[in-house]
Protein backbone atom coordinates (compact mmCIF):
# COMPACT_ATOMS: atom_id res chain seq x y z
CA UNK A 1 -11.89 15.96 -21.10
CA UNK A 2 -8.96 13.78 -19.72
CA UNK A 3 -8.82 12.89 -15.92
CA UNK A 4 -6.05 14.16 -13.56
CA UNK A 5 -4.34 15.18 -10.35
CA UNK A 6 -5.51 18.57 -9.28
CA UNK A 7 -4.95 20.90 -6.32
CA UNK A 8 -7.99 22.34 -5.19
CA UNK A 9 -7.49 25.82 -3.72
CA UNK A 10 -10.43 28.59 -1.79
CA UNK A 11 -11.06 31.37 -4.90
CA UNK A 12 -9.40 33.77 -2.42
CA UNK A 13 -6.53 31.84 -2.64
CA UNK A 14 -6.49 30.76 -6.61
CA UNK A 15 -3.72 33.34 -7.95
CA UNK A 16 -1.63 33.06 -5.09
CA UNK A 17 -1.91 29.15 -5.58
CA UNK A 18 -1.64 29.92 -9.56
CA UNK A 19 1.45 31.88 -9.26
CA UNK A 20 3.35 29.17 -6.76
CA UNK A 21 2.39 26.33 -9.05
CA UNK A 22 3.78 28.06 -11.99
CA UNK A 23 7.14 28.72 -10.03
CA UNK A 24 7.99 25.69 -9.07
CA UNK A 25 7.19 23.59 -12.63
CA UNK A 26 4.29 21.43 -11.18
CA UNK A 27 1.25 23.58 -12.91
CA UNK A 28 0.23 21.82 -16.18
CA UNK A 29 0.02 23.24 -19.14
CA UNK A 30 -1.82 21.40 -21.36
CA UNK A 31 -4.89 21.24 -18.99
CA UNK A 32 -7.27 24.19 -17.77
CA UNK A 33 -8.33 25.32 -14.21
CA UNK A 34 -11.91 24.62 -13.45
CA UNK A 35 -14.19 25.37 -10.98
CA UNK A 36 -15.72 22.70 -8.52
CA UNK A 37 -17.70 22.69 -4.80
CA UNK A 38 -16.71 26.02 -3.89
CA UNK A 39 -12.59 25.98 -5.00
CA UNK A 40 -10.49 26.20 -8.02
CA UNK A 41 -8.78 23.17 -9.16
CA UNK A 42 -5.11 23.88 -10.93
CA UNK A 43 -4.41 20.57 -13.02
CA UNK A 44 -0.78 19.43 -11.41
CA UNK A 45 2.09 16.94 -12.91
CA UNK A 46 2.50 15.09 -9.58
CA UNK A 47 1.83 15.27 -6.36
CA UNK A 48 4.91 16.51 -4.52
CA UNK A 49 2.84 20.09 -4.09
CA UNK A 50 4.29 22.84 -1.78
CA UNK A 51 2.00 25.94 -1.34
CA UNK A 52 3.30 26.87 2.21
CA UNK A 53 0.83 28.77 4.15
CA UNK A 54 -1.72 28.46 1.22
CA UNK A 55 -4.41 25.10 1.93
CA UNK A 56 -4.50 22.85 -0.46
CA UNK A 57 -6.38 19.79 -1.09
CA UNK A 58 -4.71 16.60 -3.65
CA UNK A 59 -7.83 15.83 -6.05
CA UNK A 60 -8.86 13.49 -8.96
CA UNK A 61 -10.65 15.54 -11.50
CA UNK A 62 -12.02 15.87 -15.24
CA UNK A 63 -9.94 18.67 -17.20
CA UNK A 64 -10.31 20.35 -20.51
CA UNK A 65 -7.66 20.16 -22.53
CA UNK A 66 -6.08 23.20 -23.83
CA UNK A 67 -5.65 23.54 -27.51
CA UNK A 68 -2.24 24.47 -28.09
CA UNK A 69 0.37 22.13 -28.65
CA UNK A 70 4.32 21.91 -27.56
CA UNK A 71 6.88 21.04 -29.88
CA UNK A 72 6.85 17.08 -28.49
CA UNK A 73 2.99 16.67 -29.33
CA UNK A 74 3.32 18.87 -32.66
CA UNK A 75 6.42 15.99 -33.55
CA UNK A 76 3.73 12.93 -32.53
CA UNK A 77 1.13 14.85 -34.91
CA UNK A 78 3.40 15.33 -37.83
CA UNK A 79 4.31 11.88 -37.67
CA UNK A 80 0.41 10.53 -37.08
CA UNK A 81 1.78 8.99 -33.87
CA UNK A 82 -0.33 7.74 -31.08
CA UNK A 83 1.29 7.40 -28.53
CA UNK A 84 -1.25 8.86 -25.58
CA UNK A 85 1.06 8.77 -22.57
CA UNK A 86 4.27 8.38 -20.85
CA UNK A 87 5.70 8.25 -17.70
CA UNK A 88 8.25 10.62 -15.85
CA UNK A 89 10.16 9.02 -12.59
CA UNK A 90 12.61 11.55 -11.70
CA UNK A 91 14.59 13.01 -14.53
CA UNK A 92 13.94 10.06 -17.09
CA UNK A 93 10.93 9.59 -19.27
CA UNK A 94 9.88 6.46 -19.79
CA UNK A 95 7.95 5.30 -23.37
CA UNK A 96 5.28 2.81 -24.93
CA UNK A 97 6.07 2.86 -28.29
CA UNK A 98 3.06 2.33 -30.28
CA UNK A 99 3.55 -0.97 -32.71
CA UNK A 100 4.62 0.42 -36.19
CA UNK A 101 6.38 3.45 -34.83
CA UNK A 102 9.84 1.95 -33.86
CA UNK A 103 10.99 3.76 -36.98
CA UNK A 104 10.70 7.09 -34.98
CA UNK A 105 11.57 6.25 -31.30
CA UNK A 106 15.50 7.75 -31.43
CA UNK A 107 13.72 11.14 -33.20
CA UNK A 108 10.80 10.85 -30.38
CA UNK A 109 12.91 10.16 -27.79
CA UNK A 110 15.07 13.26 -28.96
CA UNK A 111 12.53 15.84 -29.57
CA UNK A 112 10.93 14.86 -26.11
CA UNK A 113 14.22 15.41 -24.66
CA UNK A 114 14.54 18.63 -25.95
CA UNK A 115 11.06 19.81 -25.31
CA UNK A 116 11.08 18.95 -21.51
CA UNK A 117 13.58 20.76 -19.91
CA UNK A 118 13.56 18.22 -16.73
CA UNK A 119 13.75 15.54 -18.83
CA UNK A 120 17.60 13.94 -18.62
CA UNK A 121 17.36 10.68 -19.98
CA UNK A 122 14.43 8.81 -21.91
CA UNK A 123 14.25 5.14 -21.91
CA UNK A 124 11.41 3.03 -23.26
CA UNK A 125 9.55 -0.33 -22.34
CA UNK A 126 11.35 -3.11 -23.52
CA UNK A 127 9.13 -5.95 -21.39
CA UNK A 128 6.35 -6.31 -18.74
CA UNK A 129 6.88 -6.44 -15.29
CA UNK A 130 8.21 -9.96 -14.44
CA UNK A 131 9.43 -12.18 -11.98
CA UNK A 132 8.86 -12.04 -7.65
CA UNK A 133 10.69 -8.81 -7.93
CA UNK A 134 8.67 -6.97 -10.45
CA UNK A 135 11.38 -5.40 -12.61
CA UNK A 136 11.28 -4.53 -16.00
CA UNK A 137 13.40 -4.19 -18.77
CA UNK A 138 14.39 -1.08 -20.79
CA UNK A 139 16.19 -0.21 -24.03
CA UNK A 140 17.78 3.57 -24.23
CA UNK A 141 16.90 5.86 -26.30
CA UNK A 142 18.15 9.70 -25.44
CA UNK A 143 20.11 11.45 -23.22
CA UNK A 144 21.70 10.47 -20.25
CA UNK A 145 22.35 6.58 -20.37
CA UNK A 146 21.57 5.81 -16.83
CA UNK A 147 18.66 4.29 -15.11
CA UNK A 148 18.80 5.79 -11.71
CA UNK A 149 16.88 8.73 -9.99
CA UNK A 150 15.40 10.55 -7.91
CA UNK A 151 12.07 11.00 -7.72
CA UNK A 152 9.58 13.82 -5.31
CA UNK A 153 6.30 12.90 -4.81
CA UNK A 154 3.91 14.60 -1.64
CA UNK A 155 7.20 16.36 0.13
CA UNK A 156 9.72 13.29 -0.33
CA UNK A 157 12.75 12.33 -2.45
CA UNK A 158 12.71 8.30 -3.62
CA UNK A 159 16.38 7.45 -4.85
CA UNK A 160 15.67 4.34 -7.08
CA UNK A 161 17.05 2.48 -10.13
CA UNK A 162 13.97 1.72 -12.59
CA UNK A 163 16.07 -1.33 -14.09
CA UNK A 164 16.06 -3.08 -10.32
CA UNK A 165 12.84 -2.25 -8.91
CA UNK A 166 8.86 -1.57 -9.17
CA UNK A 167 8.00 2.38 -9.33
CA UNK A 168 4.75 3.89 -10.72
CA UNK A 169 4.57 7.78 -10.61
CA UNK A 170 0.60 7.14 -11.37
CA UNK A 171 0.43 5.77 -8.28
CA UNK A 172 0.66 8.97 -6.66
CA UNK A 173 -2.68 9.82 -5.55
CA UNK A 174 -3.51 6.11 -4.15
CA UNK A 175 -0.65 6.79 -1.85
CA UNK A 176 -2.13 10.26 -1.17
CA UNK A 177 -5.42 8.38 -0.43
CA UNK A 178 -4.34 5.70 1.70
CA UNK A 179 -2.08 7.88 4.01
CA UNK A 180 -5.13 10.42 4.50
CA UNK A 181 -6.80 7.90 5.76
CA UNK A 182 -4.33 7.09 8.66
CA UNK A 183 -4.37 8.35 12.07
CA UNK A 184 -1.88 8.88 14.39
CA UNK A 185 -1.07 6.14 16.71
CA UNK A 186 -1.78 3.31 13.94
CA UNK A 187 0.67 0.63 13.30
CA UNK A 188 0.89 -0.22 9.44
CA UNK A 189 2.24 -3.11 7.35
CA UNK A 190 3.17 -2.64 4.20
CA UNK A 191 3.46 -6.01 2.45
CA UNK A 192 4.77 -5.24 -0.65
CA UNK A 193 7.15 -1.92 -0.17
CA UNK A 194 9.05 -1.45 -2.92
CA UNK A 195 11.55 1.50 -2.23
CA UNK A 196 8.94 2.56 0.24
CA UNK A 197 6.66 5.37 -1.46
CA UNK A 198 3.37 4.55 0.91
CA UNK A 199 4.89 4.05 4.01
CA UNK A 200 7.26 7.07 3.94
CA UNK A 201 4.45 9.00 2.74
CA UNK A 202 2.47 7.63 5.14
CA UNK A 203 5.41 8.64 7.86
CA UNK A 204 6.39 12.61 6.73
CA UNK A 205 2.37 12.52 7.04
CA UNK A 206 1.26 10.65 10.29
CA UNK A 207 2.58 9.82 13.42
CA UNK A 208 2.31 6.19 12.74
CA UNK A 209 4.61 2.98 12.93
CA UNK A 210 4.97 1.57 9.15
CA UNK A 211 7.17 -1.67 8.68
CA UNK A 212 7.80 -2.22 5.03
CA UNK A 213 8.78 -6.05 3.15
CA UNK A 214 9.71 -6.67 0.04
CA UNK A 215 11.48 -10.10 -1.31
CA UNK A 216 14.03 -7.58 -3.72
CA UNK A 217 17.31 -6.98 -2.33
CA UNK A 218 17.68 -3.63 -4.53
CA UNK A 219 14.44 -2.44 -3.41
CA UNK A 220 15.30 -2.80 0.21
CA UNK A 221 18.59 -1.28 0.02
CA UNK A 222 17.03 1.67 -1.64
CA UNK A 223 14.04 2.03 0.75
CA UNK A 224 16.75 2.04 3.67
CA UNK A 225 18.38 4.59 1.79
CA UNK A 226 14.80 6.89 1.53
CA UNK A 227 14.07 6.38 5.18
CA UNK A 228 17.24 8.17 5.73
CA UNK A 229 17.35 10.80 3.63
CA UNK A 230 13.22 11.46 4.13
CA UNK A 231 14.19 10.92 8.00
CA UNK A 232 11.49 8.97 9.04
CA UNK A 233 13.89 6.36 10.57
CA UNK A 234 11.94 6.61 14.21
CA UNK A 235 8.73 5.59 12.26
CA UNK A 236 9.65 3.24 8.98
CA UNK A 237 11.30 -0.29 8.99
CA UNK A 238 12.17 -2.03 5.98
CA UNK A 239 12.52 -5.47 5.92
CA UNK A 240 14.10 -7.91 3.17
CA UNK A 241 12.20 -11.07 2.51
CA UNK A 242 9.07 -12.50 2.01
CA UNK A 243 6.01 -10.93 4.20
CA UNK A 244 4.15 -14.53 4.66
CA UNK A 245 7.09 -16.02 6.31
CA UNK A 246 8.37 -12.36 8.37
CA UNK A 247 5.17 -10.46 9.13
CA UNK A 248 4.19 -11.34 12.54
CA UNK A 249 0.33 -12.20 13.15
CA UNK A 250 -2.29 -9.66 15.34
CA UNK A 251 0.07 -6.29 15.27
CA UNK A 252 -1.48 -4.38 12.46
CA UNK A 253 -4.14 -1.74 12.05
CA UNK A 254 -3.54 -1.37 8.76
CA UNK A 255 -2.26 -3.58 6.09
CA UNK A 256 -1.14 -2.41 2.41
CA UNK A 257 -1.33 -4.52 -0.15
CA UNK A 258 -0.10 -3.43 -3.74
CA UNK A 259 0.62 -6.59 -5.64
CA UNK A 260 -2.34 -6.21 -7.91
CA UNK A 261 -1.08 -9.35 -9.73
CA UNK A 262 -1.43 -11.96 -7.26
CA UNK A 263 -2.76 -10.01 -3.65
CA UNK A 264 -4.98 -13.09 -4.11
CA UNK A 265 -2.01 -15.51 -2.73
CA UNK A 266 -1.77 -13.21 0.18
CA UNK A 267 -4.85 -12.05 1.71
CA UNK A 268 -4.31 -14.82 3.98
CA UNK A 269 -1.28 -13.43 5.62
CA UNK A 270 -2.74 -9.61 5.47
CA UNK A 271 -6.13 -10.62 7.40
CA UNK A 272 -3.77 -12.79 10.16
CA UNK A 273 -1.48 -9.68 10.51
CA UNK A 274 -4.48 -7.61 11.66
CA UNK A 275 -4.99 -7.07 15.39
CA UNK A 276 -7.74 -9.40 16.85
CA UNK A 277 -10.18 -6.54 16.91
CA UNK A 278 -9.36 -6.09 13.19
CA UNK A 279 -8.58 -2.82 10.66
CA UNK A 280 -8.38 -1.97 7.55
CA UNK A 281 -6.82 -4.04 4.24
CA UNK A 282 -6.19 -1.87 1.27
CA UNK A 283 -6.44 -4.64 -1.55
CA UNK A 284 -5.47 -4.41 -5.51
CA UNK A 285 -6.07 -6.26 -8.04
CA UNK A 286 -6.53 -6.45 -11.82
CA UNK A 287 -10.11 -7.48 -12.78
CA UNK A 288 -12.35 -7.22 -16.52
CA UNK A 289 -13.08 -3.96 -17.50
CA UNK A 290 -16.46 -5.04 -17.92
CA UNK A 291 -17.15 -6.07 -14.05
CA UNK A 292 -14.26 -4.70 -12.13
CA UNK A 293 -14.66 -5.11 -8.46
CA UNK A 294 -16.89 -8.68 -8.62
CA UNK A 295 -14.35 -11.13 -8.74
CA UNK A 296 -11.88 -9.85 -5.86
CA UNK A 297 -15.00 -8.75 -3.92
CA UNK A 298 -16.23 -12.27 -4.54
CA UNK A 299 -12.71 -13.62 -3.42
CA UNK A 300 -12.49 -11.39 -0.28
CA UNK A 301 -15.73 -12.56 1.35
CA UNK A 302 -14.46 -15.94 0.64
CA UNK A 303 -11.42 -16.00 2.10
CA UNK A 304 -12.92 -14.05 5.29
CA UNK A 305 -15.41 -16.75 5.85
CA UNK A 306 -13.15 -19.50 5.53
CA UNK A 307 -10.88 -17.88 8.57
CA UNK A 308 -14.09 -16.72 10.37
CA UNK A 309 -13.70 -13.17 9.78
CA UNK A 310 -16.34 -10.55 8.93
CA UNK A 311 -15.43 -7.99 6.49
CA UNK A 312 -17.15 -5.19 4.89
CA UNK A 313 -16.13 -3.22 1.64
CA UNK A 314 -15.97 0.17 2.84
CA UNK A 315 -14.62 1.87 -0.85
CA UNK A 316 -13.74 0.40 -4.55
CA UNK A 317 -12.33 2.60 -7.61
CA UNK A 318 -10.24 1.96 -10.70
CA UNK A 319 -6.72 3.19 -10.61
CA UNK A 320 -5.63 2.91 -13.83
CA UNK A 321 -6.42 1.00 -17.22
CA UNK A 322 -3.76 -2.37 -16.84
CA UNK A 323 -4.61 -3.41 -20.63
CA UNK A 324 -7.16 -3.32 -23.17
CA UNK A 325 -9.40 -5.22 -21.61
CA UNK A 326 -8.15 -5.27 -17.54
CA UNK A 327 -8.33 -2.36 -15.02
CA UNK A 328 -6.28 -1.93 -11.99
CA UNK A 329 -8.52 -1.62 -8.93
CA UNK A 330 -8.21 -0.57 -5.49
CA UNK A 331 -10.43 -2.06 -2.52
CA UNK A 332 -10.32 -1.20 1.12
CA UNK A 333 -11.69 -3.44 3.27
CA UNK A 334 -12.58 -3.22 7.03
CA UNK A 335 -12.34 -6.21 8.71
CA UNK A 336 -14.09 -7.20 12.24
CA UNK A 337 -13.63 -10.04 14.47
């Protein structure tokens, strides 16, 4: 069983649902349908779903894998390659190539290429995300030899470069989370925006007020560039610089924080951007896999008694694995005077 996005459908609706899916490339094929609380859950790529007048619910769930194999996984067997996952931000495929494999990556990267039909370009990993403006490096492999995209997630289009800025695709169904969780009227600050994926998700979504910093210059140019073309320009502002000297205390209902890294540094500046009567933090972090909420839990009632705030941790889940022995978790946080 491997764990997934899903759509979750009413039976009535499953081969209507099935059939749209199919149509529009975003059914998965290596996965099967299952049953669960009443619906039918269709395993899905991403999250940029359109059903029309078919309701739909975004889902994490467990899915069988199917047995059969296309001609990129048949290649990995052949060559006793492990290589579990990759990533797919637009029309360019991103690899990890497993240590000892390096031999193979061109014929990988080919045969990948080849086998995905929206695949353009494939690039793979050359470094970890470094520096204040979280970009990594890549080394080409196949295809197209350019680094910049488009990417639709949850009814929007993202134009980025993923040799300037920060982009995770698996981050999908946190910002499908986070923005269901939003009600109209609520003014948001995002403190760590990127080319704005939660905030203009949050604004196709909600009729909200979302002001978006980041301290890269390429990220902000490209965010400004997705609140036009998403047209959410009455609701999303993006701002260059850094959020604890530009985000103004007591305006915020809501306060995004996805710098799992170091959101340590600034939960300072995210509980004094809150309104007086407080709201809701959604904190990330990377913690042991063995106890992965205690230490940022531990740190969060800390640094709320310290500035004579009460807080109380309303959810907690693991995103993602971050490395063999780290997870990347997710904590939201409701905060009271």
């Amino acid at each position: 069983m491997v764990r997934g996005m899903g759509v979750k459908v009413r039976p009535d609706d499953a081969e209507k649902a099935r059939r749209r899916l199919k149509e529009q490339g975003a059914l998965s094929s290596s996965r099967k349908a299952r049953r669960e609380g009443g619906g039918v859950v269709f395993p899905v790529k991403d999250g940029d779903i359109d059903l029309g007048p078919i309701p739909f619910e975004l889902v994490e769930a467990e899915f069988e894998e199917l047995k059969g194999k296309d001609a990129f996984e048949r290649f990995l067997e052949k060559q006793g390659c492990s290589l579990s996952s990759y990533d797919v931000i637009g029309d360019i495929a991103i690899l990890e190539i497993p240590e000892g494999m390096e031999v193979y990556e061109r014929e990988i990267a080919r045969v990948l290429l080849d086998s995905k039909r929206h695949v353009k370009a494939v690039f793979k990993k050359s470094s970890a995300v470094e520096g204040e403006e979280r970009v990594r490096r890549y080394e080409w492999l196949a295809g197209e030899d350019r680094t910049e995209t488009a990417h639709r997630e949850h009814g929007c289009i993202f134009r980025l470069d993923i040799s300037k800025v920060f982009f995770s695709p698996r981050l999908s169904f946190e910002r499908q989370r986070i923005m269901e969780q939003v009600r109209d009227g609520e003014v948001i600050v995002d403190m760590f925006a990127g080319v704005g994926p939660y905030s203009i998700v949050i604004a196709r979504h909600r009729d909200a007020k979302v002001t978006g910093y980041d301290i890269n210059e390429a990220a902000i140019r490209y965010f400004a560039e997705n609140i036009r073309i998403n047209k959410v320009g009455h609701r999303v502002t993006a701002v260059h610089g850094d959020c604890r000297e530009l985000a103004p205390e007591g305006v915020a209902d809501r306060v995004i924080m996805n710098l799992p890294k170091s959101g340590k540094e600034f939960l300072e500046t995210a509980l004094d951007t809150l309104k007086p009567e407080g709201g809701v933090i959604h904190y990330y972090g990377v913690s042991p896999r063995a106890a992965p909420y205690k230490d940022e839990a531990r740190h969060i009632q800390e640094k709320a008694k310290e500035m004579d705030k009460k807080v109380e941790i309303t959810g907690k889940r693991i995103v993602r694995s971050y490395s063999p022995g780290e997870v990347h978790v997710a904590i939201d946080v409701k905060v009271m005077p």
